[in-house]
C-alpha atoms as a PDB file:
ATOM      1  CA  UNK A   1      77.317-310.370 -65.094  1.00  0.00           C
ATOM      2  CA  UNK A   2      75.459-307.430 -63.197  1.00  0.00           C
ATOM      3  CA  UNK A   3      78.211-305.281 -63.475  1.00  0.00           C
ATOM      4  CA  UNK A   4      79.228-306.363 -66.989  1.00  0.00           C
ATOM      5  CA  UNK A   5      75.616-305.401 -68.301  1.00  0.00           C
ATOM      6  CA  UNK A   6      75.555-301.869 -66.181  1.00  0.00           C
ATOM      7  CA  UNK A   7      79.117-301.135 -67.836  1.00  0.00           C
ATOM      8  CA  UNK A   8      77.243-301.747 -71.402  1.00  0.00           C
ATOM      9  CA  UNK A   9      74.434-299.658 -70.423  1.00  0.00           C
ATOM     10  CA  UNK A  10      76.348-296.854 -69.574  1.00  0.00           C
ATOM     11  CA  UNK A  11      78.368-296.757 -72.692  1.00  0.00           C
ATOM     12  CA  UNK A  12      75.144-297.187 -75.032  1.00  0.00           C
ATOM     13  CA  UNK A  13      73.874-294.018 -73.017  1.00  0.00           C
ATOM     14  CA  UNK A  14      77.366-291.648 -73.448  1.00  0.00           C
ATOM     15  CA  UNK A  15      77.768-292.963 -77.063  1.00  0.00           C
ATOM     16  CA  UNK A  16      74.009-292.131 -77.938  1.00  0.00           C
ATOM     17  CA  UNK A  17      74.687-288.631 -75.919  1.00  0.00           C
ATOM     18  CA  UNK A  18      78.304-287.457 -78.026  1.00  0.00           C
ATOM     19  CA  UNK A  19      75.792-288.717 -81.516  1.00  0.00           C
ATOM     20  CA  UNK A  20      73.180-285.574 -80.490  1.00  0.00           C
ATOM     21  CA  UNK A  21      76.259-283.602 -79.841  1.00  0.00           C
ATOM     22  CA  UNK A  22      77.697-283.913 -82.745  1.00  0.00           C
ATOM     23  CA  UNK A  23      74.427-283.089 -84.865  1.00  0.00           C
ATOM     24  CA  UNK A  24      73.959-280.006 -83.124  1.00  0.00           C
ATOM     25  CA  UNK A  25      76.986-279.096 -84.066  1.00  0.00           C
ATOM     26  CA  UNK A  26      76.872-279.765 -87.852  1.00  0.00           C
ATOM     27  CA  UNK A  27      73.279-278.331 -88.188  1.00  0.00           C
ATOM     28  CA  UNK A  28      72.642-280.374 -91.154  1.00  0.00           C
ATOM     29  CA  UNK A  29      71.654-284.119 -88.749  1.00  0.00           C
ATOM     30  CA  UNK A  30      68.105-285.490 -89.414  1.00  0.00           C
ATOM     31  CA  UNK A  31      66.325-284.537 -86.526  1.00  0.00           C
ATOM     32  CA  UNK A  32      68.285-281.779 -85.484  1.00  0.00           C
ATOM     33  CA  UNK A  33      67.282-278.636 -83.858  1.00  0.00           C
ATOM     34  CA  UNK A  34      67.959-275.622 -86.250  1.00  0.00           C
ATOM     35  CA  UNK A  35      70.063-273.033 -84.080  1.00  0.00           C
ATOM     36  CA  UNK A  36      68.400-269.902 -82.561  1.00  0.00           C
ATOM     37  CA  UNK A  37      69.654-267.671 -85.413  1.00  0.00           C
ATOM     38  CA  UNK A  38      69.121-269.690 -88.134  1.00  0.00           C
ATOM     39  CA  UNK A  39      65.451-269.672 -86.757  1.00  0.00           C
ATOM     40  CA  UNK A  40      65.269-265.780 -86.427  1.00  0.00           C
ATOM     41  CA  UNK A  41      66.406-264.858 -90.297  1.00  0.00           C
ATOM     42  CA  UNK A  42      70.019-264.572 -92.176  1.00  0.00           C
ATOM     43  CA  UNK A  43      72.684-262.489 -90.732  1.00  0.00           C
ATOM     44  CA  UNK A  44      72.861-260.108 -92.483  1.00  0.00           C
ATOM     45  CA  UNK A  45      69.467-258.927 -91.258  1.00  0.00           C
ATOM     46  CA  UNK A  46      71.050-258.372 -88.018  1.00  0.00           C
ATOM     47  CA  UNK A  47      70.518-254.418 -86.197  1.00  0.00           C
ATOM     48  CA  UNK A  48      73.242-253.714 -83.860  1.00  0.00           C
ATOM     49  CA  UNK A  49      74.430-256.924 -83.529  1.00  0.00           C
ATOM     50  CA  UNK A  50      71.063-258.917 -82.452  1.00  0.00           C
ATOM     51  CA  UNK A  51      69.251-261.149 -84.827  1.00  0.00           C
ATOM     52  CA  UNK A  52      66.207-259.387 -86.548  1.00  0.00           C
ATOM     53  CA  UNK A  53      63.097-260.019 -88.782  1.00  0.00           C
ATOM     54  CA  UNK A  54      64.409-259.963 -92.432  1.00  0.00           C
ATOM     55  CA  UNK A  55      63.598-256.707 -93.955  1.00  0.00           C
ATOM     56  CA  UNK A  56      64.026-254.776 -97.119  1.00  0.00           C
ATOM     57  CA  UNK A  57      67.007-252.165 -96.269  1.00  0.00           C
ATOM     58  CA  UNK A  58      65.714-248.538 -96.926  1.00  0.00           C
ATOM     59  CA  UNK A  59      66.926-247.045-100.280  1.00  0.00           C
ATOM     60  CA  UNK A  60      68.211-243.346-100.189  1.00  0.00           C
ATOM     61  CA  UNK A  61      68.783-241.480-102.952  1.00  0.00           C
ATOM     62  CA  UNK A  62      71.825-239.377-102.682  1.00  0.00           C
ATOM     63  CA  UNK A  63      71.372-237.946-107.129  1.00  0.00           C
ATOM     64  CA  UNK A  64      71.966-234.027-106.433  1.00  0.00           C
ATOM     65  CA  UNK A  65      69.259-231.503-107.320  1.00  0.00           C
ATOM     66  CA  UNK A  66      70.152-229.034-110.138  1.00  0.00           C
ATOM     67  CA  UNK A  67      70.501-225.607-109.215  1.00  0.00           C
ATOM     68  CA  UNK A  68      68.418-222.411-109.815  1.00  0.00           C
ATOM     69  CA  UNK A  69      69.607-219.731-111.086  1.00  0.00           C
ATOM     70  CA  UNK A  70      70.735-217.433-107.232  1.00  0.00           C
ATOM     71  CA  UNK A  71      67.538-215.079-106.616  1.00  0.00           C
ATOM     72  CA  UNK A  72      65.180-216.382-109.319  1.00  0.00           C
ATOM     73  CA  UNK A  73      62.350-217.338-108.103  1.00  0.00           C
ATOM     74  CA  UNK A  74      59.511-219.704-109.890  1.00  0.00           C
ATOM     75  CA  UNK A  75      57.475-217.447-112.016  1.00  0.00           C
ATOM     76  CA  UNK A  76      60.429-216.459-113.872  1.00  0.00           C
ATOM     77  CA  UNK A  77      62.417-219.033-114.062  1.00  0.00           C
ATOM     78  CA  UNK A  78      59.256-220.221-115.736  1.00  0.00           C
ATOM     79  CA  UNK A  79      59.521-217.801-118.529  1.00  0.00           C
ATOM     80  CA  UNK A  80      63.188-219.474-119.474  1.00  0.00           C
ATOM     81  CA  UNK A  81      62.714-221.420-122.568  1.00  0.00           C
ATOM     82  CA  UNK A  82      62.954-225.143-121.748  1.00  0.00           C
ATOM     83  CA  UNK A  83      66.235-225.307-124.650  1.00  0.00           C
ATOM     84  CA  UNK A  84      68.259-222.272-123.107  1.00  0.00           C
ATOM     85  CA  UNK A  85      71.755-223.298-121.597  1.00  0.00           C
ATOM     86  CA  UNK A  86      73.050-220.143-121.281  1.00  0.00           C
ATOM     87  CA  UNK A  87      71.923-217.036-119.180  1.00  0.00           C
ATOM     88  CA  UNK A  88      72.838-213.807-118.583  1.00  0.00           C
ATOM     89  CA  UNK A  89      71.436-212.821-114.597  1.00  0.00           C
ATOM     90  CA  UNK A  90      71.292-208.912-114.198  1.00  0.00           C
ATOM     91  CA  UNK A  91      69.921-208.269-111.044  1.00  0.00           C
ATOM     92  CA  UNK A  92      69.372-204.863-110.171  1.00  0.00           C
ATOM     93  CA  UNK A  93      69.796-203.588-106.640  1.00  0.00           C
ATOM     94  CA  UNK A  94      66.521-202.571-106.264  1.00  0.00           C
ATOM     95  CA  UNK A  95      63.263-201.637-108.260  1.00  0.00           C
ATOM     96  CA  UNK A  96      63.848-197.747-108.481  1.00  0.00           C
ATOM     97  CA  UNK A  97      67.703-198.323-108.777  1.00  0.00           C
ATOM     98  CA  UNK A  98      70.243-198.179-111.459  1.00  0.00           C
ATOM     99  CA  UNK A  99      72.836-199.789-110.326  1.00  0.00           C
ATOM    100  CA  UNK A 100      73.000-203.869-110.894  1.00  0.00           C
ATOM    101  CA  UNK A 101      75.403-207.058-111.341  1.00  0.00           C
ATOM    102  CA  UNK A 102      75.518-209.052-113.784  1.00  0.00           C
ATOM    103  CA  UNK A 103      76.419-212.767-113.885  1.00  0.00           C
ATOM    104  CA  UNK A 104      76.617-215.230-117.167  1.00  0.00           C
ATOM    105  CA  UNK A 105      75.697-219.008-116.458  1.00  0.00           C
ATOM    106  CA  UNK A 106      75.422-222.252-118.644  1.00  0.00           C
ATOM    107  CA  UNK A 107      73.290-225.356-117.665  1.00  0.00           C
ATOM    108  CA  UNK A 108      74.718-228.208-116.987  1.00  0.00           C
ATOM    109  CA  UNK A 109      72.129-231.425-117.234  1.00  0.00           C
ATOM    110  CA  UNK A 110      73.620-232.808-114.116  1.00  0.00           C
ATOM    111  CA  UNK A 111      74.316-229.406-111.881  1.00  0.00           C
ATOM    112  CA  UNK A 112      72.028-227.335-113.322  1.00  0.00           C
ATOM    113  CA  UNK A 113      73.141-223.693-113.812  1.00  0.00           C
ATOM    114  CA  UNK A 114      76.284-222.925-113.254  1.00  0.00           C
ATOM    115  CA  UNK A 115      78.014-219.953-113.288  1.00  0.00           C
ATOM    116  CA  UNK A 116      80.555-219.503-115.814  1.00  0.00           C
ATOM    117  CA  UNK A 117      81.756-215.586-115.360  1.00  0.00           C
ATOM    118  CA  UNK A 118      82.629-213.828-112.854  1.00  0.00           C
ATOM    119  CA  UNK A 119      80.266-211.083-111.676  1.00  0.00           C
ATOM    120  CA  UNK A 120      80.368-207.745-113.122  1.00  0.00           C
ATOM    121  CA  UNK A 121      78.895-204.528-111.752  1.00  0.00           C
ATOM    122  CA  UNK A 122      76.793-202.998-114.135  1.00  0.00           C
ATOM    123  CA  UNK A 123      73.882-200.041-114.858  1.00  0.00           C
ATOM    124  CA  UNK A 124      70.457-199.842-115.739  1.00  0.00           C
ATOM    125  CA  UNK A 125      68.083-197.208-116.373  1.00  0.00           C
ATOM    126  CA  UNK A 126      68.221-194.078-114.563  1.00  0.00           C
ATOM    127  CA  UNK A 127      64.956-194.544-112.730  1.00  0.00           C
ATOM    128  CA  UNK A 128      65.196-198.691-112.335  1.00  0.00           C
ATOM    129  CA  UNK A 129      62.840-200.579-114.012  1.00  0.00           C
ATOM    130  CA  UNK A 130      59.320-201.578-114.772  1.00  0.00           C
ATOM    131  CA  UNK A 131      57.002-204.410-115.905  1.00  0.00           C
ATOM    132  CA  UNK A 132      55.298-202.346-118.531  1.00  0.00           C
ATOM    133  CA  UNK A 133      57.902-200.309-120.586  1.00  0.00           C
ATOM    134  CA  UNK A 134      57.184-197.400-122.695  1.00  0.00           C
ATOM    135  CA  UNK A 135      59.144-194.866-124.427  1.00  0.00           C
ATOM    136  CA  UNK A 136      60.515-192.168-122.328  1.00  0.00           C
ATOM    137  CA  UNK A 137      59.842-193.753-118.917  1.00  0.00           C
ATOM    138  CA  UNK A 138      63.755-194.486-118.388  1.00  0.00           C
ATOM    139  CA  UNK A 139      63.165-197.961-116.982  1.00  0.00           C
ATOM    140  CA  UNK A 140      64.343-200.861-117.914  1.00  0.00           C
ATOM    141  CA  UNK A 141      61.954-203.583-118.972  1.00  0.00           C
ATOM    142  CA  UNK A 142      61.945-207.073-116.222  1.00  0.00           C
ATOM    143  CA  UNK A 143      61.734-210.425-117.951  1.00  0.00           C
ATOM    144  CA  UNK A 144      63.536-213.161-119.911  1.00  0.00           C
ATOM    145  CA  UNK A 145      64.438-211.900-123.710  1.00  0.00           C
ATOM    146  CA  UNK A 146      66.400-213.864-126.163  1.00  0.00           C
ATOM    147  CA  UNK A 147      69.764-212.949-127.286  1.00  0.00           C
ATOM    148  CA  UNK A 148      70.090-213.446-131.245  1.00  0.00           C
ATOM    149  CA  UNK A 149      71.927-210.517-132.766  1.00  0.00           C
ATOM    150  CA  UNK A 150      75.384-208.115-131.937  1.00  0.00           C
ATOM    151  CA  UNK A 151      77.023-205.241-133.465  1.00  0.00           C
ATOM    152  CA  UNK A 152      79.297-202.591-132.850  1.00  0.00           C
ATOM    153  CA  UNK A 153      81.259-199.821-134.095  1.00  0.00           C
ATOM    154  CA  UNK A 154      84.830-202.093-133.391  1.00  0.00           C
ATOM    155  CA  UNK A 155      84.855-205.402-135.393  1.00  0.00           C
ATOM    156  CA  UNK A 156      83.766-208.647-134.198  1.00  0.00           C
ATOM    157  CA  UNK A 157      85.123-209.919-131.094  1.00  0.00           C
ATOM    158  CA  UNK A 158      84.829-213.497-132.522  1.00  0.00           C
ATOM    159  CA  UNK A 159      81.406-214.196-131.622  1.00  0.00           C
ATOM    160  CA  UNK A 160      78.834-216.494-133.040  1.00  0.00           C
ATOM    161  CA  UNK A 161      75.752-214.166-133.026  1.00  0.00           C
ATOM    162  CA  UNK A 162      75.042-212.594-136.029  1.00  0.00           C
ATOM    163  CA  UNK A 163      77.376-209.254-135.985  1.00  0.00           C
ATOM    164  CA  UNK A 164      76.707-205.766-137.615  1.00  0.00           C
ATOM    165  CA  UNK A 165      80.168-203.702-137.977  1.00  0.00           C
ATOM    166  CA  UNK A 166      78.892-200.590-138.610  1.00  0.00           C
ATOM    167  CA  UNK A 167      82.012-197.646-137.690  1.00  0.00           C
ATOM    168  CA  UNK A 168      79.590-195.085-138.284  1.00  0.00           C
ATOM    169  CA  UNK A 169      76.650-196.444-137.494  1.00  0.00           C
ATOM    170  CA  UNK A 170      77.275-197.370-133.482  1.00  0.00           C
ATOM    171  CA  UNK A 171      79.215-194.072-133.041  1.00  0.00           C
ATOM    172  CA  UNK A 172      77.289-192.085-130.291  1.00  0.00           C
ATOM    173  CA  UNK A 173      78.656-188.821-128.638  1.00  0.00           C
ATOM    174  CA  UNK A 174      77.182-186.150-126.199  1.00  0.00           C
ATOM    175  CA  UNK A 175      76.895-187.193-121.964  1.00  0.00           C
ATOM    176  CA  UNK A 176      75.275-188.825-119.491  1.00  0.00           C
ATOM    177  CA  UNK A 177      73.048-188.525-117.133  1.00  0.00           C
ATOM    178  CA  UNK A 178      75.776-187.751-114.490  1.00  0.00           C
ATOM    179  CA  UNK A 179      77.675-185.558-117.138  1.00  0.00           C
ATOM    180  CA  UNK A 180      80.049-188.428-118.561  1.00  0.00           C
ATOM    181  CA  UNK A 181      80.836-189.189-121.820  1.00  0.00           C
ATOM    182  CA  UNK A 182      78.994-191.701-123.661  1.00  0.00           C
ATOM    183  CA  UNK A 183      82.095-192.315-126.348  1.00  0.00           C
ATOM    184  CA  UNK A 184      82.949-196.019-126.688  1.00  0.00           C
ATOM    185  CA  UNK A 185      79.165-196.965-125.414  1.00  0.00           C
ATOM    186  CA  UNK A 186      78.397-198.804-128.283  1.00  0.00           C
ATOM    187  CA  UNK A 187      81.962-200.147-129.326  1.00  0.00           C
ATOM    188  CA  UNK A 188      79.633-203.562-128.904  1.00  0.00           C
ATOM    189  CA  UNK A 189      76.536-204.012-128.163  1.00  0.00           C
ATOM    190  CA  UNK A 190      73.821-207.363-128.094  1.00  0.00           C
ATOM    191  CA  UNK A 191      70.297-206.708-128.537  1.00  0.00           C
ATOM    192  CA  UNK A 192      67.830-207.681-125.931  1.00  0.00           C
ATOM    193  CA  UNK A 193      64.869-209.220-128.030  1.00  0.00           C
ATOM    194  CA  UNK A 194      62.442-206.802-126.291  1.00  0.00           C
ATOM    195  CA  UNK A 195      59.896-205.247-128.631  1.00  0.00           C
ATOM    196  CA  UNK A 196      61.815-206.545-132.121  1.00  0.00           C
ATOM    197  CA  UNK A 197      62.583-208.657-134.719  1.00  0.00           C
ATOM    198  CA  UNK A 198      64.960-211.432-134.059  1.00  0.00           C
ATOM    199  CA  UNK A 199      67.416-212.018-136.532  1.00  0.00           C
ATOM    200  CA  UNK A 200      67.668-208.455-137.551  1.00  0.00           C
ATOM    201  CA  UNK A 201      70.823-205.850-136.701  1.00  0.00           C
ATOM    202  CA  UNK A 202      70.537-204.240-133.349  1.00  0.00           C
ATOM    203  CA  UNK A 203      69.714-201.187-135.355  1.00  0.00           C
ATOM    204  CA  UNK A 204      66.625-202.167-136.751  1.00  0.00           C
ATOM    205  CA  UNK A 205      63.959-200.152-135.333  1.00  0.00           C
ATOM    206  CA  UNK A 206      61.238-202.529-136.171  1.00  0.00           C
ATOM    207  CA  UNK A 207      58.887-202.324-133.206  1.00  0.00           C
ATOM    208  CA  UNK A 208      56.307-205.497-133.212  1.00  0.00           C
ATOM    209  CA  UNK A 209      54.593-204.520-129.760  1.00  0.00           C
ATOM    210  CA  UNK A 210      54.207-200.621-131.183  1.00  0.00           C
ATOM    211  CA  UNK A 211      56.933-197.652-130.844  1.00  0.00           C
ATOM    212  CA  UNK A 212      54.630-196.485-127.469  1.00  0.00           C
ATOM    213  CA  UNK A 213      56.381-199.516-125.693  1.00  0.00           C
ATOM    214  CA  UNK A 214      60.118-198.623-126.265  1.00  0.00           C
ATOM    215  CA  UNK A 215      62.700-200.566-128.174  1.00  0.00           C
ATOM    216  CA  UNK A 216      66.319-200.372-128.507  1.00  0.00           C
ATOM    217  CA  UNK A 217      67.131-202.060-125.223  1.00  0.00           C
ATOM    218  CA  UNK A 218      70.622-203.366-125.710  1.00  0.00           C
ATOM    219  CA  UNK A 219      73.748-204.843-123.456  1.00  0.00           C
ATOM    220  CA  UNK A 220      76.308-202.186-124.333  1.00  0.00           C
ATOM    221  CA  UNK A 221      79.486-201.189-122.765  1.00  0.00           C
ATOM    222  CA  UNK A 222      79.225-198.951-119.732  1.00  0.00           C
ATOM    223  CA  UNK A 223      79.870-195.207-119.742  1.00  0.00           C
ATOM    224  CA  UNK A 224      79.904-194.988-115.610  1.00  0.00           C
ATOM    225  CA  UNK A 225      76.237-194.143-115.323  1.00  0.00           C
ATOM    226  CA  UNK A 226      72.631-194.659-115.725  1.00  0.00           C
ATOM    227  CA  UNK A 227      71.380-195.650-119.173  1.00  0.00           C
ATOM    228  CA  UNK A 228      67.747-194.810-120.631  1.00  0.00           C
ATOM    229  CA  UNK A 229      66.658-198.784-120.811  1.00  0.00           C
ATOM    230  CA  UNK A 230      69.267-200.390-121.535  1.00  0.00           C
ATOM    231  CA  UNK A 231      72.042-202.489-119.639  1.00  0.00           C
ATOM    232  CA  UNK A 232      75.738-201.166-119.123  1.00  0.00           C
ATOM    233  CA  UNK A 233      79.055-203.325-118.445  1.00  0.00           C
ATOM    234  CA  UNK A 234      82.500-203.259-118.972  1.00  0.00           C
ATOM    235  CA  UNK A 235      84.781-203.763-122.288  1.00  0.00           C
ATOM    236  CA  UNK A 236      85.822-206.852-120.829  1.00  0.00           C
ATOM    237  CA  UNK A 237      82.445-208.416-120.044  1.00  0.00           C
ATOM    238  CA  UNK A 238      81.040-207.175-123.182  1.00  0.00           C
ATOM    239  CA  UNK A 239      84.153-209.664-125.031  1.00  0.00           C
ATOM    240  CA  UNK A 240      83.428-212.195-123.129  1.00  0.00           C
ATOM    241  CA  UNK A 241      79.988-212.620-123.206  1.00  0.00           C
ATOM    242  CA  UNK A 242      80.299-212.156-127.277  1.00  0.00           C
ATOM    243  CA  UNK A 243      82.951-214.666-127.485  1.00  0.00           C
ATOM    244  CA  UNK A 244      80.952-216.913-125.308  1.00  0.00           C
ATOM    245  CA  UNK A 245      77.336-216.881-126.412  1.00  0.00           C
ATOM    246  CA  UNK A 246      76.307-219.299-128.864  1.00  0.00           C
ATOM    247  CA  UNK A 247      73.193-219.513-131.068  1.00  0.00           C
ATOM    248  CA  UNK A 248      72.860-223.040-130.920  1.00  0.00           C
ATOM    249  CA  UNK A 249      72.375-222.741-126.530  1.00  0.00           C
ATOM    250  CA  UNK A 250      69.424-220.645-127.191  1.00  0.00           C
ATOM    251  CA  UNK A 251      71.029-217.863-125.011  1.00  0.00           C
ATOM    252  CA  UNK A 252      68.505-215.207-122.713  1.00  0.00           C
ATOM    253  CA  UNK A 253      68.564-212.380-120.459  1.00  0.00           C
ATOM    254  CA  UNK A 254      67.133-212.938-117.622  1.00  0.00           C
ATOM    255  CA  UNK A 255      66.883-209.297-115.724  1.00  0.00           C
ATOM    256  CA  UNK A 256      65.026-207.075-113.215  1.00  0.00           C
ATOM    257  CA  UNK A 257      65.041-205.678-109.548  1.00  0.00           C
ATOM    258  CA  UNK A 258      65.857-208.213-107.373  1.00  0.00           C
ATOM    259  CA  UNK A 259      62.487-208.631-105.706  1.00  0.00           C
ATOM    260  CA  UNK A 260      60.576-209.141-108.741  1.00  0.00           C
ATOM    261  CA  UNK A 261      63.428-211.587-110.271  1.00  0.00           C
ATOM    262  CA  UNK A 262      62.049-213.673-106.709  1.00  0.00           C
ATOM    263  CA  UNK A 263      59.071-214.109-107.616  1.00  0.00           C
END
């Protein structure tokens, strides 16, 4: 009888032992213990393998930054009109200088400007250029002008500015500064809406600011040397930038020495 009891005990004591073993197990037993991780916060809050305090996950924010326009610094990119999506960049090698390059770019609302040319080697005025122009001084004027209006003694290109043929009109003759010929410098031309009337041909000598403060600053096509205020570049450049600008992307200029285009 002893040993019959003792063999009952026993097996009440192993079958209560494999029950507790079996709700630790399952997790989900009244009276269970919870595991240590459940305790210590989801998985998926886990650093490096090892169980953490749940935490928000840090948010980065990978959305690129538009781009500038190369060498423009705040205070003039200021001066762009907040509608403009196209530029022309002439930046001149230096503030007494009359050599520059010139580059055209359109703004893209994701990238920001782009460039959409390539680069063209260009001229200034003979002496560089100034933030005060007048007549006569042979610099050209640093700022951002609109581009409206075009002309030229050849026929239009196929542009969308307004365009003055006028043969006779854009013919020009005589020489450089350097002693080369200025034939063909006017073939086309855009006018820099410095000191005139927008909307008007490029030979309109209306002068809003006064005729002490210069006028008839134009992109022409280069003769292969300085020019008296305006800005020279090659047949080629001159097509495309008249087949490319477009009146409704509110197109500028954006030119000077390259220090004061930093600013």
């Amino acid at each position: 009888m002893r040993i019959a009891r003792r063999r009952g005990t026993i097996a009440a004591v192993l079958l209560a032992a494999s029950a507790t073993l079996l709700a630790g197990c399952a997790g989900s037993a009244a009276g269970a213990r919870p595991s240590r991780v459940a305790d210590q916060g989801p998985l998926s809050t886990q650093v490096g393998g090892r169980a953490g305090r749940s935490a928000p996950l840090p948010v980065t924010s990978h959305a690129p930054v538009p781009a500038a326009l190369p060498g423009v610094g705040p205070r003039t990119l200021a001066e762009i009109p907040a509608g403009a999506r196209q530029a022309v960049l002439v930046t001149g090698d230096g503030r007494d200088s009359a050599n520059s390059k010139v580059t055209f770019y359109r703004y893209d609302d994701t990238a920001g400007w782009v460039p959409a040319a390539a680069t063209w080697q260009a001229h200034n005025a003979l002496r560089g250029w100034t933030d005060d122009h007048h007549t006569g001084d042979l610099r050209s004027p640093i700022g951002v002008f609109t581009l409206t209006d075009a002309g030229g003694r050849l026929t239009d290109p196929g542009t969308k500015l307004s365009y003055d043929h006028a043969p006779i009109g854009f013919t020009v003759g005589g020489t450089g500064f350097h002693g080369e010929s200025l034939r063909g410098a006017f073939d086309y031309v855009i006018a820099i809406n410095y000191n005139r009337e927008p909307g008007t041909s490029p030979r309109d000598w209306t002068r809003p600011l006064g005729d002490s403060r210069g006028g008839g600053i134009w992109l022409h096509v280069d003769h292969g040397g300085p020019t008296q205020g305006c800005v020279s570049l090659p047949p080629t450049a001159m097509k495309t930038l008249l087949r490319t600008l477009n009146p409704a992307q509110h197109p500028v200029v954006v030119m000077g020495d390259a220090a004061d285009l930093a600013r």
